[in-house]
Protein backbone atom coordinates (compact mmCIF):
# COMPACT_ATOMS: atom_id res chain seq x y z
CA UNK A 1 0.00 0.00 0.00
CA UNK A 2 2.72 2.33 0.99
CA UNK A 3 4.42 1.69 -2.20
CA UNK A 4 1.50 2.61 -4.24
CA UNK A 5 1.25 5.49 -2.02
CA UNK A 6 4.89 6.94 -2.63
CA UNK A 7 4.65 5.84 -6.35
CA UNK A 8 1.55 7.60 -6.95
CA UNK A 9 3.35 11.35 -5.14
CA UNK A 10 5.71 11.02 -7.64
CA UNK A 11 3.77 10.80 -10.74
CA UNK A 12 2.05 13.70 -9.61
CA UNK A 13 5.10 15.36 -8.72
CA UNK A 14 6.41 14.30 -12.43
CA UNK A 15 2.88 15.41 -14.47
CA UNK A 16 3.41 18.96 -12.06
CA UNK A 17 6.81 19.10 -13.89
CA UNK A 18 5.44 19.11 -17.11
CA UNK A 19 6.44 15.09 -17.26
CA UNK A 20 3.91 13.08 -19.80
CA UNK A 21 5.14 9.72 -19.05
CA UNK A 22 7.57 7.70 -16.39
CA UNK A 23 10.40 5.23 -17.13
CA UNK A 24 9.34 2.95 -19.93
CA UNK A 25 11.03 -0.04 -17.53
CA UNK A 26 8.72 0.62 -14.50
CA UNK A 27 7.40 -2.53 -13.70
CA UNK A 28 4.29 -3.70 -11.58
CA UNK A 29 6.49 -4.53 -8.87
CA UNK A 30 7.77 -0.74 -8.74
CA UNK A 31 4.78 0.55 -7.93
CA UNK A 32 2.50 -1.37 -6.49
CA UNK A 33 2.36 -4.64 -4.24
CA UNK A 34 0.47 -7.75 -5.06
CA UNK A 35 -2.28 -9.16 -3.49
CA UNK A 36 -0.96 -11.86 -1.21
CA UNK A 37 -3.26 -14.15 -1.60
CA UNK A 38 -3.34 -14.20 -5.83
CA UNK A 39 0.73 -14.29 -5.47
CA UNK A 40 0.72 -17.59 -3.82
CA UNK A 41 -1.60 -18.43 -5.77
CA UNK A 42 -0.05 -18.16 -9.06
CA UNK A 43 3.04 -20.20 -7.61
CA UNK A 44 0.35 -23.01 -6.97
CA UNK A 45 -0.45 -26.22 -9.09
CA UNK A 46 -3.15 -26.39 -11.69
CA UNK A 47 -6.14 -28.36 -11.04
CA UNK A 48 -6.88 -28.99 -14.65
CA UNK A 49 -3.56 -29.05 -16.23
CA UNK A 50 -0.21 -30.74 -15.70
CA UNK A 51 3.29 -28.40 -15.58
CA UNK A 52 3.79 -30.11 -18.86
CA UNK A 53 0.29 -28.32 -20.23
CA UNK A 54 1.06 -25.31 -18.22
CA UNK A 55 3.82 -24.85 -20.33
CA UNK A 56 2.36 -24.98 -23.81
CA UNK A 57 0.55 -21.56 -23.20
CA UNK A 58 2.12 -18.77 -24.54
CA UNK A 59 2.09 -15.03 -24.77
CA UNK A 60 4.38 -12.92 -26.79
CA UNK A 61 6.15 -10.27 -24.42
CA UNK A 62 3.85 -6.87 -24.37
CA UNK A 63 4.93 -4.14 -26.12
CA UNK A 64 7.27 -1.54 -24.46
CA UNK A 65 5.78 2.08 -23.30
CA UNK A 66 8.72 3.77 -25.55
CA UNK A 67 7.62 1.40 -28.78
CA UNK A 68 5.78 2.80 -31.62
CA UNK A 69 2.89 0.64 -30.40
CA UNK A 70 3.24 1.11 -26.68
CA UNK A 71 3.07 5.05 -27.37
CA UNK A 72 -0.23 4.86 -29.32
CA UNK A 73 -1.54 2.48 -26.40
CA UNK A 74 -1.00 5.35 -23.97
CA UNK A 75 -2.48 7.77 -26.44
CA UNK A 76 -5.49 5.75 -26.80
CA UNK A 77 -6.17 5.64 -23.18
CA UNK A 78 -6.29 9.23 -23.02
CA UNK A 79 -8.51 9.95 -25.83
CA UNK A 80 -10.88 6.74 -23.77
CA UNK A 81 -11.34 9.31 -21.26
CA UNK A 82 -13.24 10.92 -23.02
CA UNK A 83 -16.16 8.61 -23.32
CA UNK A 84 -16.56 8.39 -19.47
CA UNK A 85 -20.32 8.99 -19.21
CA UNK A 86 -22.43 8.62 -16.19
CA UNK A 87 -23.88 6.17 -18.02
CA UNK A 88 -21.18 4.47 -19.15
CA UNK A 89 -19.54 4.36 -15.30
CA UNK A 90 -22.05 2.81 -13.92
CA UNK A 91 -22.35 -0.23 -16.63
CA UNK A 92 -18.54 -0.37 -16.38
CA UNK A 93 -18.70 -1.07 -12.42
CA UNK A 94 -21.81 -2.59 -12.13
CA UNK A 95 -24.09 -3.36 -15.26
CA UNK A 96 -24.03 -6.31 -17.85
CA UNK A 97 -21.16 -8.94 -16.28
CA UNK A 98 -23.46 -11.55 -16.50
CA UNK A 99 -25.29 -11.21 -19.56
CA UNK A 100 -23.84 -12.91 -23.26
CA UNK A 101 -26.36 -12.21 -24.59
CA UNK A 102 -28.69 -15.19 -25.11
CA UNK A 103 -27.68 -16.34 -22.00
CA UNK A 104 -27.35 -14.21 -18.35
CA UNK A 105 -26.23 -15.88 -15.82
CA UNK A 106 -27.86 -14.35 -12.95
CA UNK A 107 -30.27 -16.29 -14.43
CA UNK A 108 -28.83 -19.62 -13.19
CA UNK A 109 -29.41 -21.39 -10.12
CA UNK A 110 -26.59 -22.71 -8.62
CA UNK A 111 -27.05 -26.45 -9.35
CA UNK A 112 -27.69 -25.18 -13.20
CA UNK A 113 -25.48 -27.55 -15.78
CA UNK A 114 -24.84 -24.10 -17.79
CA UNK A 115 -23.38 -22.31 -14.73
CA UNK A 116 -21.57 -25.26 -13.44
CA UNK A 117 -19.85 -25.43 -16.82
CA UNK A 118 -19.49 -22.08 -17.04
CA UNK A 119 -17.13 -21.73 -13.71
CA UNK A 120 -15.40 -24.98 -14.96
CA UNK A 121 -14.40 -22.45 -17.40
CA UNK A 122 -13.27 -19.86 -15.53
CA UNK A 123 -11.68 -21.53 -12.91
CA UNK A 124 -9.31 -23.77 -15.18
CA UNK A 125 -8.36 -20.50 -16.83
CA UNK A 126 -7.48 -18.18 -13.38
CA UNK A 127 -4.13 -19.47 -13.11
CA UNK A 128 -2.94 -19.65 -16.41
CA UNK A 129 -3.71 -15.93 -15.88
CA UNK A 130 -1.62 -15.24 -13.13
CA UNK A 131 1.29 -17.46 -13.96
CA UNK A 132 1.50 -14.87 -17.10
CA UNK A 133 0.88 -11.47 -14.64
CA UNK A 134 3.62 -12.97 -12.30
CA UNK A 135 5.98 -13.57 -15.69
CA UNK A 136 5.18 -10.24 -17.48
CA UNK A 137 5.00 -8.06 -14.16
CA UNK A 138 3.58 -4.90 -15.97
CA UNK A 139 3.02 -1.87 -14.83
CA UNK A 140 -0.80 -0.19 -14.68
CA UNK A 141 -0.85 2.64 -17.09
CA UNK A 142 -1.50 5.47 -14.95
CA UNK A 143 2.01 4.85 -13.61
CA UNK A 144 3.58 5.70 -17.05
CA UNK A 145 1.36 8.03 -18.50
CA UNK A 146 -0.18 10.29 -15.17
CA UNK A 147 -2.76 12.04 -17.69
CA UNK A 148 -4.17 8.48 -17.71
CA UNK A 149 -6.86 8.79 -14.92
CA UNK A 150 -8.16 5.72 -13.91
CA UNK A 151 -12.26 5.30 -13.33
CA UNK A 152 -11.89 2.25 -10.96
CA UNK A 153 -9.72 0.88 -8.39
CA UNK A 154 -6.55 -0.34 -9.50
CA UNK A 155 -6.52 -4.17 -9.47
CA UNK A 156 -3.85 -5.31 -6.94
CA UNK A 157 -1.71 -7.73 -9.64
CA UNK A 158 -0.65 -6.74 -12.81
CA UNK A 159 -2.03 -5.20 -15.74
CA UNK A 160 -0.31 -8.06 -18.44
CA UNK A 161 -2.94 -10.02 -19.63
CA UNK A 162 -6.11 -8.58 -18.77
CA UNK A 163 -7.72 -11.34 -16.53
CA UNK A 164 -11.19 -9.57 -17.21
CA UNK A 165 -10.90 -10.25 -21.05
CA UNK A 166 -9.69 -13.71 -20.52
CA UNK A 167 -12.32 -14.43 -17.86
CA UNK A 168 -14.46 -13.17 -20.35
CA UNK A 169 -13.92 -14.78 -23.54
CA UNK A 170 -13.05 -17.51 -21.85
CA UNK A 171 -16.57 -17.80 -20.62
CA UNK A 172 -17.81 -16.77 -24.37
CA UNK A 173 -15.77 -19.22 -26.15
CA UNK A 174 -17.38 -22.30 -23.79
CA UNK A 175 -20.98 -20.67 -24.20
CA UNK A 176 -20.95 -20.01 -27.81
CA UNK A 177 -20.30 -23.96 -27.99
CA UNK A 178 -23.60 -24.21 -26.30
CA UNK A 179 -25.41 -21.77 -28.36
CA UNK A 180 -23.76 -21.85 -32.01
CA UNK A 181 -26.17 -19.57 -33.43
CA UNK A 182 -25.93 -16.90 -31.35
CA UNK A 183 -21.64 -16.99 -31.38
CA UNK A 184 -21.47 -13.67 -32.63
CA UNK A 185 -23.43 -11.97 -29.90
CA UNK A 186 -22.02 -14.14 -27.17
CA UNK A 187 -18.22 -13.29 -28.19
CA UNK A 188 -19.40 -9.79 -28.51
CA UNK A 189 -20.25 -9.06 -25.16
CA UNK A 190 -17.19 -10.46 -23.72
CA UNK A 191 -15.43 -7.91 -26.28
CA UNK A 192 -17.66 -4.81 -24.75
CA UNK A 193 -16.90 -5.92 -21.17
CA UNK A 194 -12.89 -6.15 -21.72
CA UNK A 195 -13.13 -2.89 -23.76
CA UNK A 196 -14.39 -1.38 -21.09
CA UNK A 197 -11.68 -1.65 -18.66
CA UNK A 198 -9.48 0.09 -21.40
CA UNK A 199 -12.10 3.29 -21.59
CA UNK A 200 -11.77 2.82 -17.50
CA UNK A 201 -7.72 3.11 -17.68
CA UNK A 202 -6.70 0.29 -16.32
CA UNK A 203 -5.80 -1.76 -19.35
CA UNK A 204 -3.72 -1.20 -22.03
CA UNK A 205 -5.20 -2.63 -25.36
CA UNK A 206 -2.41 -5.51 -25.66
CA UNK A 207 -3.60 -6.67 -21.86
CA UNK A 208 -6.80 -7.23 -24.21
CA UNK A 209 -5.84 -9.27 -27.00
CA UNK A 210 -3.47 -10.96 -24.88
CA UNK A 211 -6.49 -12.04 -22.59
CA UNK A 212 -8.23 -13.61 -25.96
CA UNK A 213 -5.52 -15.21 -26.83
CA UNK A 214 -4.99 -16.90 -23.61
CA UNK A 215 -8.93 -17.80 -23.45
CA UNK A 216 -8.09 -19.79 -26.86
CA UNK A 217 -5.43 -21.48 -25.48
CA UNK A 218 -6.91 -22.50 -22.48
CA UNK A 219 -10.24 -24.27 -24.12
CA UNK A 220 -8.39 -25.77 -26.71
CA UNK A 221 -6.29 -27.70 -23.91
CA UNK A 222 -9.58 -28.24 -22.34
CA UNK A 223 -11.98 -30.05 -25.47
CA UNK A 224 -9.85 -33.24 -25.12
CA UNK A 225 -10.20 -33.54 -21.52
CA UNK A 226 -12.78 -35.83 -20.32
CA UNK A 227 -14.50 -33.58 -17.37
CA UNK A 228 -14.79 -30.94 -19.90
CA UNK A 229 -16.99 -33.06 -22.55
CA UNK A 230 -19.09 -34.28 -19.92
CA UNK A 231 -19.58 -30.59 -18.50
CA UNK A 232 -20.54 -29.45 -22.02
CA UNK A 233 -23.01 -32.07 -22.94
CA UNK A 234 -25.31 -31.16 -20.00
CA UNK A 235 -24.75 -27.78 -20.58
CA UNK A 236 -25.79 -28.20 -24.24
CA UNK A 237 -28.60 -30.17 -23.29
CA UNK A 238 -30.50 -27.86 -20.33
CA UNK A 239 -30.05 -25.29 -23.11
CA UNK A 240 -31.93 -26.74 -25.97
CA UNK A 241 -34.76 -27.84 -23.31
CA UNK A 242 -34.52 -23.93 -22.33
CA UNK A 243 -33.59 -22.06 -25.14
CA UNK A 244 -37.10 -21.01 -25.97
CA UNK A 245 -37.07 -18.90 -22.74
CA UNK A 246 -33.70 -17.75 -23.06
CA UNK A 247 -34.72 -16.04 -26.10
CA UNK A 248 -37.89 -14.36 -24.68
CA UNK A 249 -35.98 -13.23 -21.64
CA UNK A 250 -32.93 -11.86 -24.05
CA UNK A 251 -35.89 -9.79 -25.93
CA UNK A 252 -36.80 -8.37 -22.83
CA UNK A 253 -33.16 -7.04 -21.89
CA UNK A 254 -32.40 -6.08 -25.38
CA UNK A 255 -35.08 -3.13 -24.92
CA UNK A 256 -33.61 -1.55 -21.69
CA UNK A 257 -30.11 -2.59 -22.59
CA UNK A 258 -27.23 0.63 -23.08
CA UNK A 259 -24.55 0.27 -25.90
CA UNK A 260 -21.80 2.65 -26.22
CA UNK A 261 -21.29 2.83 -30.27
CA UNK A 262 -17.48 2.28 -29.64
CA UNK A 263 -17.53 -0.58 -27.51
């Protein structure tokens, strides 16, 4: 906490200076301290995957803050700022987590064959998440840019690859298997949720893409994998017996539902 403290009197020490950005080789680890908890638990074992599958995931290394593409990043988080509505706040911290869609999952009762596949999902991707945070260590972008303002609490781990977008597209990859005909809506709320933690500040855009990568990775090493097959056939099945209803109660959201034209 302290360390966020002190590193946060210094950027706006630097920005009083007439500074726009901070070392390009600040790392996560400069300037704020992990959550203790999530640290041991990305130096934990894998429920769902052996060391040996652990391994096959891959990320390329994020681009640097002094890059061609690491400048733009920055830049792009600035101009975000600008489409921090009311309206848009209060869907970024609280609105529309849940819903893909055809599907919401506030919906589900606990004992629900969707749901229960659905945190299969999530949970066999969390620490392929943070074994890549841990590796990467990168630094939240108000901490090299201080015009970047972020809208929410910085997340206490770092910012390389977005767990939200993996979480998320994660979760959409594994539905849209459920509900084939409605892939391109299901995907595309998991797209307006992580691109909303960019227009927040607290992702870069390459956290992003690295998050959908990861999600790939992740199921693919999953569809082999016996628990997972079983897991999706019940899913699949409650939601042909249900999809009738799914689709009334989508209609109904559709009509008070708010989308930003950039998301």
């Amino acid at each position: 906490m302290l360390k966020q403290v002190l590193s946060s009197i210094v950027v706006l020490l630097l920005a009083g200076a007439g500074c726009t950005t901070l070392k390009p080789a600040l790392t996560f680890s400069d300037t704020q301290t992990w959550d203790k908890s999530l640290f041991e638990y990305s130096n934990s074992k894998s429920e769902y995957f052996s060391e040996e599958e652990m391994s096959q995931f891959y990320l390329p290394p994020f681009p640097p803050a002094d890059s061609e593409i690491g400048r733009a990043e920055l830049q792009k988080l600035k101009e975000d700022m600008k489409l921090r509505t009311p309206e848009r706040l209060v869907k970024m911290r609280y609105g529309g987590k849940s819903s893909f869609g055809i599907i919401d999952l506030e919906e589900l009762k606990e004992h629900d064959p969707i749901l229960i596949y659905v945190v299969y999902l999530m949970k066999s991707s969390t620490l392929p998440i943070y074994r890549f945070k841990k590796k990467y260590d990168r630094v939240r972008p108000q901490f090299i840019d201080p015009e970047i303002i972020p809208a929410m609490e910085l997340p206490a781990h770092p910012s390389y690859p977005s767990g939200s977008s993996a979480h998320n597209h994660m979760m959409a990859y594994g539905l849209a298997l459920i509900a084939p005909e409605y892939e391109d809506v299901i995907i595309e709320k998991a797209r307006q949720i992580a691109r909303n933690r960019e227009v927040a500040g607290i992702h870069y855009k390459s956290d992003t893409e690295a998050g959908k990568l990861l999600a790939r990775q992740v199921l693919q090493a999953l569809k082999p994998k016996k628990e997972f097959q079983e897991k999706l056939k019940l899913a699949k099945a409650e939601y042909r017996k249900r999809k009738k209803v799914f689709e009334a109660k989508w209609q109904l959201r559709q009509k008070s539902e708010i989308t930003f034209l950039d998301e």
